[in-house]
Protein backbone atom coordinates (compact mmCIF):
# COMPACT_ATOMS: atom_id res chain seq x y z
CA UNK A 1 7.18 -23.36 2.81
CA UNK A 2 4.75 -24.62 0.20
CA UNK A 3 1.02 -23.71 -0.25
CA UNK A 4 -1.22 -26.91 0.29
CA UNK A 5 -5.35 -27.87 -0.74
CA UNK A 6 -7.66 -27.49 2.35
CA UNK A 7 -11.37 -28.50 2.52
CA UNK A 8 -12.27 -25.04 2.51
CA UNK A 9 -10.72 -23.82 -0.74
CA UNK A 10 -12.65 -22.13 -3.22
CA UNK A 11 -10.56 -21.90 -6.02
CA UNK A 12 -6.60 -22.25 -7.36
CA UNK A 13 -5.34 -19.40 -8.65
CA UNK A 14 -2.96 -19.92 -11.39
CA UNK A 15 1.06 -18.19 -11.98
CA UNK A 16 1.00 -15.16 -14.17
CA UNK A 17 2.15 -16.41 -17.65
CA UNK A 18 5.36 -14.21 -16.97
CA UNK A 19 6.70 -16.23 -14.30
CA UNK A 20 8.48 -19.74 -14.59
CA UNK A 21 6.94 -22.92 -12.16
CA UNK A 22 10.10 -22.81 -9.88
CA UNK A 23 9.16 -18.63 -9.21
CA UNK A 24 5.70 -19.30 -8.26
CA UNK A 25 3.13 -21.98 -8.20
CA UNK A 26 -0.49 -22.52 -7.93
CA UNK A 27 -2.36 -21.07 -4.80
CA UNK A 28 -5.47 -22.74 -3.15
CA UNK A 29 -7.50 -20.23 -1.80
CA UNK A 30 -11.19 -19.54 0.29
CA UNK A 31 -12.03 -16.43 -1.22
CA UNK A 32 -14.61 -14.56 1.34
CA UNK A 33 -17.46 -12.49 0.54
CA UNK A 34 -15.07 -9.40 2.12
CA UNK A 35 -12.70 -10.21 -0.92
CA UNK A 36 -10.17 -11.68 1.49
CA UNK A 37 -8.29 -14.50 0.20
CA UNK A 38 -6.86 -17.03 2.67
CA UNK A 39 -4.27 -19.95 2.05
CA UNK A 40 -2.91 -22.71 3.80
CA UNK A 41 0.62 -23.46 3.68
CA UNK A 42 2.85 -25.82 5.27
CA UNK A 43 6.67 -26.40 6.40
CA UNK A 44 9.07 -28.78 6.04
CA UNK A 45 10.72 -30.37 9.13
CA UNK A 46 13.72 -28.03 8.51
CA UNK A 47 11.83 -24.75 8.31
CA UNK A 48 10.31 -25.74 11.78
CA UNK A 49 13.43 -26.47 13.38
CA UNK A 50 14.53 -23.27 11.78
CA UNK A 51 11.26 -21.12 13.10
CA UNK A 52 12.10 -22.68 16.39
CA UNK A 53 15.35 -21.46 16.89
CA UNK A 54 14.53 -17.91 14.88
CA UNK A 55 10.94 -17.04 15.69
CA UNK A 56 11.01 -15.13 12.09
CA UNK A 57 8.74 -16.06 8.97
CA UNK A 58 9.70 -13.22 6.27
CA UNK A 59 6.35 -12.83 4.06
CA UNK A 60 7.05 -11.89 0.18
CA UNK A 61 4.30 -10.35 -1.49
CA UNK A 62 4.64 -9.56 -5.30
CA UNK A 63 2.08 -6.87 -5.94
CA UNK A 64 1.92 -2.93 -7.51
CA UNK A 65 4.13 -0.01 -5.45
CA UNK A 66 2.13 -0.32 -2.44
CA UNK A 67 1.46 -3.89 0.38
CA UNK A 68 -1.24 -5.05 0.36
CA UNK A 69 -3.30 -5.71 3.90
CA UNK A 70 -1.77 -8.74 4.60
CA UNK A 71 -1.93 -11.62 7.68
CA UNK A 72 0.23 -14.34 8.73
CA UNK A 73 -0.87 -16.69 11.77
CA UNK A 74 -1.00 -20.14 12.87
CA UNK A 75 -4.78 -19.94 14.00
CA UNK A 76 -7.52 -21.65 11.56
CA UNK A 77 -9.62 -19.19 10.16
CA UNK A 78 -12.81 -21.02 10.06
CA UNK A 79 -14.59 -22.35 12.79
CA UNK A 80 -15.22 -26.26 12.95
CA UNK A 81 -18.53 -28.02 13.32
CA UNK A 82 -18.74 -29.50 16.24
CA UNK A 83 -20.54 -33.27 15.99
């Protein structure tokens, strides 16, 4: 899975200085006035097949000594404008 842009983003967060590009990459994100930071990522045609057989997506979170609230779901987040 890769993080993609979306017409909502905010602003790109940038890798820590300690970590190479192949460990981590830089993260589009809407940042909400709740401090909630949302991204949009996307799968290749093999992770798909994969989810389809498995049902599983593992999340990795690099943080302190505690998770973070975190959320993982296939619903949008914001609500379209209807025209």
């Amino acid at each position: 899975m890769k993080p993609i842009e979306f017409k909502q983003q905010t602003i790109v967060l940038q890798k820590p200085s300690s970590m190479s590009d192949e460990e981590c990459s830089p993260l589009a994100i809407h940042q909400t006035e709740n401090g909630e930071c949302i991204s949009c990522w996307t799968a290749t045609l093999k992770e798909r097949i994969k989810f389809l057989f498995t049902g599983r997506i593992w999340l990795w979170v690099v943080s302190g000594r505690a998770q973070p609230p975190v959320y993982v779901g296939i619903e949008t987040p914001f609500k379209e404008k209807h025209s």
